[in-house]
PDB file of N, CA and C in Angstrom:
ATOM      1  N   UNK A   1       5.520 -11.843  -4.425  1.00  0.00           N
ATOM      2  CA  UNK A   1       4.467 -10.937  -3.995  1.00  0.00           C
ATOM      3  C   UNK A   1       4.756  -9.517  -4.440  1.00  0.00           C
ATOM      4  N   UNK A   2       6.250  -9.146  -5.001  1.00  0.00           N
ATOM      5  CA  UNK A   2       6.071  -7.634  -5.476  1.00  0.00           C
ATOM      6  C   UNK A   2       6.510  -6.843  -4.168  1.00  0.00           C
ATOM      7  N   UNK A   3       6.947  -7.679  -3.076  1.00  0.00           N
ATOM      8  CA  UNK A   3       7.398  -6.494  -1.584  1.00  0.00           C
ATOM      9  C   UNK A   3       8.140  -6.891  -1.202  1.00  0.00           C
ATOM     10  N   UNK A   4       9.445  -6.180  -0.230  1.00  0.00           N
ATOM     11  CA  UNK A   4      10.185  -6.512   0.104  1.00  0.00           C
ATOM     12  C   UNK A   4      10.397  -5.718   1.364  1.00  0.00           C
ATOM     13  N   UNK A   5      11.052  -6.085   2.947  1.00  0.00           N
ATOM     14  CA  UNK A   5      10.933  -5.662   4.144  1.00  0.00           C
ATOM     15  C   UNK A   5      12.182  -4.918   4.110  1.00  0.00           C
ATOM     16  N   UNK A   6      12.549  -4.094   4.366  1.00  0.00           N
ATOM     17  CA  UNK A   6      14.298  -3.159   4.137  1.00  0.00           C
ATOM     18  C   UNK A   6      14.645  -3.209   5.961  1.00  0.00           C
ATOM     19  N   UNK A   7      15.992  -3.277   5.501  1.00  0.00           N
ATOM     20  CA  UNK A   7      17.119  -3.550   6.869  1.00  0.00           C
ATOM     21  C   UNK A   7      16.642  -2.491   8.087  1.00  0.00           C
ATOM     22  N   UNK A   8      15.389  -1.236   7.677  1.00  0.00           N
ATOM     23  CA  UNK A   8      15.090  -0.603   8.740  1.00  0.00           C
ATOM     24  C   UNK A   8      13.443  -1.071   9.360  1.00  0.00           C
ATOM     25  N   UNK A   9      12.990  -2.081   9.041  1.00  0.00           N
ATOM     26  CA  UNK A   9      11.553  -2.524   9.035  1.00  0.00           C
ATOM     27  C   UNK A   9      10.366  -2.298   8.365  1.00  0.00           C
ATOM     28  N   UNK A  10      10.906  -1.405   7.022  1.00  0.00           N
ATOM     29  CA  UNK A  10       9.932  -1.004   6.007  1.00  0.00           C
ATOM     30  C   UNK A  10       9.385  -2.018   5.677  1.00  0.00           C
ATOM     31  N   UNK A  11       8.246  -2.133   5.039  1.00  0.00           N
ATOM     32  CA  UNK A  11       7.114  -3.358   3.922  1.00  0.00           C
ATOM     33  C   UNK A  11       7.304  -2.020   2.962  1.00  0.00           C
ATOM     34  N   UNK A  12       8.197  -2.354   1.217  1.00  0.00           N
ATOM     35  CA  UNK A  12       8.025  -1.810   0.147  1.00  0.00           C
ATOM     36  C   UNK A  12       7.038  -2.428  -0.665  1.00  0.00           C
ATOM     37  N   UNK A  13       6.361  -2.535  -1.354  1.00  0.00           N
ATOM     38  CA  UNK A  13       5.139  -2.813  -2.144  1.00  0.00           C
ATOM     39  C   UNK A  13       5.871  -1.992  -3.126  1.00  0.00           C
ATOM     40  N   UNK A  14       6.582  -3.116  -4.408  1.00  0.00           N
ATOM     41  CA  UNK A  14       6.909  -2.604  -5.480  1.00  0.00           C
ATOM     42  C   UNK A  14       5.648  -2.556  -6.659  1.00  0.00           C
ATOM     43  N   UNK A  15       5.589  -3.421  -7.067  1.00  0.00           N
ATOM     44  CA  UNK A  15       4.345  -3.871  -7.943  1.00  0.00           C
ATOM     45  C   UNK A  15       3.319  -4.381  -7.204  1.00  0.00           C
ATOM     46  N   UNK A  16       2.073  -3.392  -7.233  1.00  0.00           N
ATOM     47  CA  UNK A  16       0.560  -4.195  -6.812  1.00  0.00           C
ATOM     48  C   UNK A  16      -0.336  -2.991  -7.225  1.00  0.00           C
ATOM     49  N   UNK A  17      -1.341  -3.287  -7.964  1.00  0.00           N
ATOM     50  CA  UNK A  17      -2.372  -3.043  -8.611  1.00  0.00           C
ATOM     51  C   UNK A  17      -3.821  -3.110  -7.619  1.00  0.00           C
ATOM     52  N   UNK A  18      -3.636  -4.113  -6.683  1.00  0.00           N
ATOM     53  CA  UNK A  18      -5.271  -4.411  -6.058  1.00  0.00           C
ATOM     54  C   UNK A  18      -4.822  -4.852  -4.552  1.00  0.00           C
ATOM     55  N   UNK A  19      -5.339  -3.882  -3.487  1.00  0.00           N
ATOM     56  CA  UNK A  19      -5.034  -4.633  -2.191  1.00  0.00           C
ATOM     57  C   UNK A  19      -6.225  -5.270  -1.931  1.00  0.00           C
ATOM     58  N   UNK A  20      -6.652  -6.361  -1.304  1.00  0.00           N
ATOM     59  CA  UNK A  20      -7.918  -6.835  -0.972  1.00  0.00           C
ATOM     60  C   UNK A  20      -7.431  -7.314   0.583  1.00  0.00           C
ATOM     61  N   UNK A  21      -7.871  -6.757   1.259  1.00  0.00           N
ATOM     62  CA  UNK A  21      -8.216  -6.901   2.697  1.00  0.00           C
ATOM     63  C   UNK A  21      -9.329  -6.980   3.712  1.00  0.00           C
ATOM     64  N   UNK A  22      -9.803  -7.845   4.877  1.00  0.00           N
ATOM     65  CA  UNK A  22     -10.820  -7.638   5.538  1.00  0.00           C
ATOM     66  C   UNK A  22     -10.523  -6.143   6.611  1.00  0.00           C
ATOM     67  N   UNK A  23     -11.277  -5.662   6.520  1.00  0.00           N
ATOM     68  CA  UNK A  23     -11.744  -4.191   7.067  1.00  0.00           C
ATOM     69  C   UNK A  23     -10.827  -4.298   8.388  1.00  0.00           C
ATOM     70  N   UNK A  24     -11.184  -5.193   9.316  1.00  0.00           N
ATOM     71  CA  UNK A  24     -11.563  -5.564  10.420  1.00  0.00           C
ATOM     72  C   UNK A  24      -9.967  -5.692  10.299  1.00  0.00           C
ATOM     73  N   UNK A  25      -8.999  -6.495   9.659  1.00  0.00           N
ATOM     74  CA  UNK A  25      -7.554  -7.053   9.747  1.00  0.00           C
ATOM     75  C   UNK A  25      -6.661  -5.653   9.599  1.00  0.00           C
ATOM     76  N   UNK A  26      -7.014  -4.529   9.317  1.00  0.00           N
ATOM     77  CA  UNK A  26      -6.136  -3.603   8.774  1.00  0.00           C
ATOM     78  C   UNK A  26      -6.845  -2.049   8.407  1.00  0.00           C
ATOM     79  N   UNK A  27      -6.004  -1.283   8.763  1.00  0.00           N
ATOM     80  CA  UNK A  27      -5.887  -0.064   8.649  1.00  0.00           C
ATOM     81  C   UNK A  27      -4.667   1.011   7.569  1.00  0.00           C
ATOM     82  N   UNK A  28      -5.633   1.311   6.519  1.00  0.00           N
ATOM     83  CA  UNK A  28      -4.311   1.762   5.295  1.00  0.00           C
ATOM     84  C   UNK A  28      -4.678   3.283   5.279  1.00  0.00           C
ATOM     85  N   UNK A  29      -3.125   3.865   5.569  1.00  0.00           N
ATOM     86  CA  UNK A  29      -3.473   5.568   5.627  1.00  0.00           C
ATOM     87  C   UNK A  29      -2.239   5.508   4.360  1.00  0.00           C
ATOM     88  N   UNK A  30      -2.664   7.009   3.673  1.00  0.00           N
ATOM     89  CA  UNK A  30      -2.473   7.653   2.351  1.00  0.00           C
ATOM     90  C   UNK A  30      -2.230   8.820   2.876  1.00  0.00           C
ATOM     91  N   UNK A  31      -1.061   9.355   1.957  1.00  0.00           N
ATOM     92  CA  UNK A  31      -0.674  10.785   3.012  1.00  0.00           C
ATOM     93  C   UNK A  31       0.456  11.195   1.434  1.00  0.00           C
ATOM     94  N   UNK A  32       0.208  12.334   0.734  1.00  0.00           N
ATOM     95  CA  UNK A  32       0.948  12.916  -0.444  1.00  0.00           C
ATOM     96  C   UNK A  32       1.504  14.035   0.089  1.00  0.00           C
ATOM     97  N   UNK A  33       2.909  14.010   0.425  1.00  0.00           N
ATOM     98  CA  UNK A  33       3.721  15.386   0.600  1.00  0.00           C
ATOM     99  C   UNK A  33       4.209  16.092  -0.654  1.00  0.00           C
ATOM    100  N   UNK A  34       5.093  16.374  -0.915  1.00  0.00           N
ATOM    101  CA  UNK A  34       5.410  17.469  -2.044  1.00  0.00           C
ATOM    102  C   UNK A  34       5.186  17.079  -3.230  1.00  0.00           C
ATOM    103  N   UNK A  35       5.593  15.771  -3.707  1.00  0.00           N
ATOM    104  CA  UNK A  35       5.426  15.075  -5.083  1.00  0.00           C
ATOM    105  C   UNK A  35       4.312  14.663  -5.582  1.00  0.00           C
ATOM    106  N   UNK A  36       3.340  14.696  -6.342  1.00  0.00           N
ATOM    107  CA  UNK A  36       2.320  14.478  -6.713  1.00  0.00           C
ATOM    108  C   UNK A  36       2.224  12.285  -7.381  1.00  0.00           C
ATOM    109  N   UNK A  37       3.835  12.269  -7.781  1.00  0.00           N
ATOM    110  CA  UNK A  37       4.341  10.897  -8.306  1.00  0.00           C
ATOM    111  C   UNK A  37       4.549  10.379  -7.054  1.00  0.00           C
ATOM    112  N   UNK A  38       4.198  10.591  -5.381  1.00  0.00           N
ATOM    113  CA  UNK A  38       4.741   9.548  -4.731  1.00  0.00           C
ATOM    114  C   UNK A  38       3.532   9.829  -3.709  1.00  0.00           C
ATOM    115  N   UNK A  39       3.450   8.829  -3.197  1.00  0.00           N
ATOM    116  CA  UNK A  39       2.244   8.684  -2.176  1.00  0.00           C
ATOM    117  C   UNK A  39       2.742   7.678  -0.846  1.00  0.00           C
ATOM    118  N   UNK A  40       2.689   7.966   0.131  1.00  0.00           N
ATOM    119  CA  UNK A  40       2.800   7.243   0.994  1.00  0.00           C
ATOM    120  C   UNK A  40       1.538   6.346   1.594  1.00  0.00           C
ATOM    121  N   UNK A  41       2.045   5.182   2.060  1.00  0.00           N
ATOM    122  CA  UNK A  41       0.915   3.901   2.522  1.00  0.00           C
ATOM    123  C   UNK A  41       1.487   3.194   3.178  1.00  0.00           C
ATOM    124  N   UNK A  42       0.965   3.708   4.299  1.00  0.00           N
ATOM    125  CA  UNK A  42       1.523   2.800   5.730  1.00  0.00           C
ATOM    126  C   UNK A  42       0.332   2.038   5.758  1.00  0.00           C
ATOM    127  N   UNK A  43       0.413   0.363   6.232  1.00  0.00           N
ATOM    128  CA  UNK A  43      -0.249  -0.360   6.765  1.00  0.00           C
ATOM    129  C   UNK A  43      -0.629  -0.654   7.734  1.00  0.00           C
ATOM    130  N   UNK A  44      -1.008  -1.421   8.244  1.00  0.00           N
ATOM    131  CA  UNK A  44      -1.166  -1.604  10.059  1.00  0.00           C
ATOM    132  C   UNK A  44      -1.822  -2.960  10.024  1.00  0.00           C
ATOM    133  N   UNK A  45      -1.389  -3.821  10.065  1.00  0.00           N
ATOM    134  CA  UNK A  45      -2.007  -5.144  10.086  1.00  0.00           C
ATOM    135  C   UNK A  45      -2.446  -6.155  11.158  1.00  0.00           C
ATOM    136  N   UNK A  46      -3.244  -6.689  11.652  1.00  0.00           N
ATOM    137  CA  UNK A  46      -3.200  -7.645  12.603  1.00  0.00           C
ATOM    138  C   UNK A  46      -2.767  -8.841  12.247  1.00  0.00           C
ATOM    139  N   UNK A  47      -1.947  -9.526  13.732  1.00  0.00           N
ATOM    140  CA  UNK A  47      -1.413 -10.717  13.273  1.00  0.00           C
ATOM    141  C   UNK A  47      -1.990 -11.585  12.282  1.00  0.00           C
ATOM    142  N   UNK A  48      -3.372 -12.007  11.959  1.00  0.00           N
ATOM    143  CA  UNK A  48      -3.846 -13.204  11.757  1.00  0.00           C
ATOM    144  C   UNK A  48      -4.371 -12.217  10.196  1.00  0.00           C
ATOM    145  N   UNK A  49      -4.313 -11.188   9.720  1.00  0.00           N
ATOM    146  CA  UNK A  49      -4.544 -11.176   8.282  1.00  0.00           C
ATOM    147  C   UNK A  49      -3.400 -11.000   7.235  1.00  0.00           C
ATOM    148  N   UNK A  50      -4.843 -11.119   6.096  1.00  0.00           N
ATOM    149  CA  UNK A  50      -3.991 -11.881   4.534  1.00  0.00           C
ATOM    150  C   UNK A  50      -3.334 -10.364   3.723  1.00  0.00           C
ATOM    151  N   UNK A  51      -2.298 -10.613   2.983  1.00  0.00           N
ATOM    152  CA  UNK A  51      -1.945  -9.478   2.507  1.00  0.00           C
ATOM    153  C   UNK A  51      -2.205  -9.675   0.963  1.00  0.00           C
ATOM    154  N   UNK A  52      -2.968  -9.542   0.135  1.00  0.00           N
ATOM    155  CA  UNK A  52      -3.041 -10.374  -1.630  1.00  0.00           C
ATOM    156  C   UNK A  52      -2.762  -9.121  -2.725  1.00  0.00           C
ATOM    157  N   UNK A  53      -1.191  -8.977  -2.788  1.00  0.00           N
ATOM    158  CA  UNK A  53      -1.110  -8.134  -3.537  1.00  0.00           C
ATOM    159  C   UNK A  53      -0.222  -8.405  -4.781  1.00  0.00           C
ATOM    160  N   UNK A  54      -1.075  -7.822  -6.096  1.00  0.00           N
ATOM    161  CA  UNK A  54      -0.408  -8.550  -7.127  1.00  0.00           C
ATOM    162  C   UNK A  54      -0.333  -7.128  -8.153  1.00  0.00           C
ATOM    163  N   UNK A  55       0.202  -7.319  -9.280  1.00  0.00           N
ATOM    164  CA  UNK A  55       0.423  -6.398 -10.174  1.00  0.00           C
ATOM    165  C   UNK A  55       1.092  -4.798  -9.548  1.00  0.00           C
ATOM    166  N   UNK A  56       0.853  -3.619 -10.658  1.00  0.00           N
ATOM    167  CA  UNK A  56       1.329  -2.536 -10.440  1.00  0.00           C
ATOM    168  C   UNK A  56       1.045  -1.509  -9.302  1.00  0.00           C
ATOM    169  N   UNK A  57       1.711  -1.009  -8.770  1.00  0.00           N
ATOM    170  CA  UNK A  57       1.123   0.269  -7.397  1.00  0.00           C
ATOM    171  C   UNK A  57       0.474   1.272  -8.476  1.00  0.00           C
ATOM    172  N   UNK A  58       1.533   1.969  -9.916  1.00  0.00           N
ATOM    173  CA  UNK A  58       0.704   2.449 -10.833  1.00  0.00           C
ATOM    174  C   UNK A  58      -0.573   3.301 -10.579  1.00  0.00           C
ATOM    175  N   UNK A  59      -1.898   2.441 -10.412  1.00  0.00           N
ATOM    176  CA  UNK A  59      -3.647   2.487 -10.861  1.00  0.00           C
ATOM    177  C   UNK A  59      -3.580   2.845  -9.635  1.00  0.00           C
ATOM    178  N   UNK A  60      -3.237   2.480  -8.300  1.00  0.00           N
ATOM    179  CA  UNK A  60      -3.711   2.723  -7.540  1.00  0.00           C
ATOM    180  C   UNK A  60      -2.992   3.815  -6.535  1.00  0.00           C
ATOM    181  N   UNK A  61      -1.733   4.261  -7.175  1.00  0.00           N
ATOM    182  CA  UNK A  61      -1.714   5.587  -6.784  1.00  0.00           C
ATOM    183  C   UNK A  61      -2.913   6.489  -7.436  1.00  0.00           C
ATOM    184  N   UNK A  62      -2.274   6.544  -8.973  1.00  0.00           N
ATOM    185  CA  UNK A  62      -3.391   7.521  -9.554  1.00  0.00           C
ATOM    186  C   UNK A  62      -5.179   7.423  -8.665  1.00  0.00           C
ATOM    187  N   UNK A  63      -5.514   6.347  -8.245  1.00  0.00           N
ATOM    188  CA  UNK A  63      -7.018   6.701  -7.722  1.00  0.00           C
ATOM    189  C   UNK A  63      -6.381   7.732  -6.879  1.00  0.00           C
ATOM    190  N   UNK A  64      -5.852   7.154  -5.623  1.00  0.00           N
ATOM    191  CA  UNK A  64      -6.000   8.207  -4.568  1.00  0.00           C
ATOM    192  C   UNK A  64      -5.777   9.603  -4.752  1.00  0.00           C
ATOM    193  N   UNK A  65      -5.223   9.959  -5.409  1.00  0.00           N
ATOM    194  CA  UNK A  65      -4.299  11.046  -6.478  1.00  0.00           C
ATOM    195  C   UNK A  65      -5.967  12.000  -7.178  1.00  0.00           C
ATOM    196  N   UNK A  66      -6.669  11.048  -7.599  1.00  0.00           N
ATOM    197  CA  UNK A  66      -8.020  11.569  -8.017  1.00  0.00           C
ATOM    198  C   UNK A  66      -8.682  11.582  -7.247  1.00  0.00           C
ATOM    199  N   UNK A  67      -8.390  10.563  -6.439  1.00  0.00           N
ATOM    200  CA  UNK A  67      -9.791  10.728  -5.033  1.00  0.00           C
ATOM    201  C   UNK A  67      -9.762  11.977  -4.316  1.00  0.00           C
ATOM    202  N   UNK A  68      -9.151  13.147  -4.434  1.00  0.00           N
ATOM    203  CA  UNK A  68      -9.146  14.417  -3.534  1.00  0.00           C
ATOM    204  C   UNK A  68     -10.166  15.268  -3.945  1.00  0.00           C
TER     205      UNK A  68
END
Protein backbone atom coordinates (compact mmCIF):
# COMPACT_ATOMS: atom_id res chain seq x y z
CA UNK A 1 0.00 0.00 0.00
CA UNK A 2 2.98 2.60 0.08
CA UNK A 3 2.34 3.26 4.25
CA UNK A 4 3.71 2.34 7.06
CA UNK A 5 2.45 2.91 11.02
CA UNK A 6 5.87 4.19 13.09
CA UNK A 7 6.62 2.91 16.75
CA UNK A 8 4.82 6.36 17.84
CA UNK A 9 1.28 5.68 16.03
CA UNK A 10 1.96 7.64 12.90
CA UNK A 11 0.12 6.32 9.33
CA UNK A 12 3.25 7.49 6.82
CA UNK A 13 1.83 7.47 3.27
CA UNK A 14 5.05 7.09 1.33
CA UNK A 15 3.91 6.72 -2.25
CA UNK A 16 0.18 7.64 -3.20
CA UNK A 17 -0.94 9.68 -5.99
CA UNK A 18 -4.99 9.32 -5.47
CA UNK A 19 -6.87 9.04 -2.08
CA UNK A 20 -10.44 7.89 -2.83
CA UNK A 21 -12.61 7.93 0.14
CA UNK A 22 -16.39 8.08 1.16
CA UNK A 23 -16.98 11.64 2.59
CA UNK A 24 -18.96 10.29 5.31
CA UNK A 25 -15.78 7.58 6.46
CA UNK A 26 -13.18 10.39 6.91
CA UNK A 27 -11.93 13.65 7.52
CA UNK A 28 -8.41 14.87 5.73
CA UNK A 29 -6.85 18.20 7.07
CA UNK A 30 -3.76 19.84 5.11
CA UNK A 31 -1.78 22.23 7.09
CA UNK A 32 1.92 23.71 5.29
CA UNK A 33 4.30 25.15 7.96
CA UNK A 34 7.62 26.57 6.88
CA UNK A 35 8.55 24.30 3.90
CA UNK A 36 6.72 24.74 0.87
CA UNK A 37 8.19 20.69 -0.09
CA UNK A 38 6.28 19.29 2.93
CA UNK A 39 2.69 19.29 3.74
CA UNK A 40 1.09 17.75 6.48
CA UNK A 41 -2.15 15.20 6.30
CA UNK A 42 -3.63 13.96 9.15
CA UNK A 43 -6.48 11.55 8.64
CA UNK A 44 -9.28 10.67 10.79
CA UNK A 45 -10.95 7.59 9.81
CA UNK A 46 -13.92 5.62 10.95
CA UNK A 47 -13.67 2.13 11.89
CA UNK A 48 -15.54 0.56 8.98
CA UNK A 49 -13.73 2.70 6.01
CA UNK A 50 -11.53 1.85 2.96
CA UNK A 51 -8.16 3.46 2.64
CA UNK A 52 -7.14 2.97 -1.58
CA UNK A 53 -3.97 4.46 -1.89
CA UNK A 54 -1.65 3.83 -4.68
CA UNK A 55 1.20 5.60 -6.51
CA UNK A 56 3.15 8.96 -5.64
CA UNK A 57 2.17 11.68 -2.68
CA UNK A 58 4.23 13.88 -5.45
CA UNK A 59 0.74 15.32 -7.61
CA UNK A 60 -0.98 15.57 -4.77
CA UNK A 61 1.04 17.63 -2.66
CA UNK A 62 1.66 20.00 -5.53
CA UNK A 63 -2.45 20.40 -5.89
CA UNK A 64 -2.85 21.50 -2.44
CA UNK A 65 0.30 23.63 -2.76
CA UNK A 66 -1.76 25.33 -5.82
CA UNK A 67 -4.98 25.11 -4.28
CA UNK A 68 -4.21 28.40 -2.07
Amino acid sequence: MGAELTDDGKFIVRKAQEIKLKIEDISIFAHQKLYPEKVNISLSVSPNAMLIIPSALISYKKSILTAK
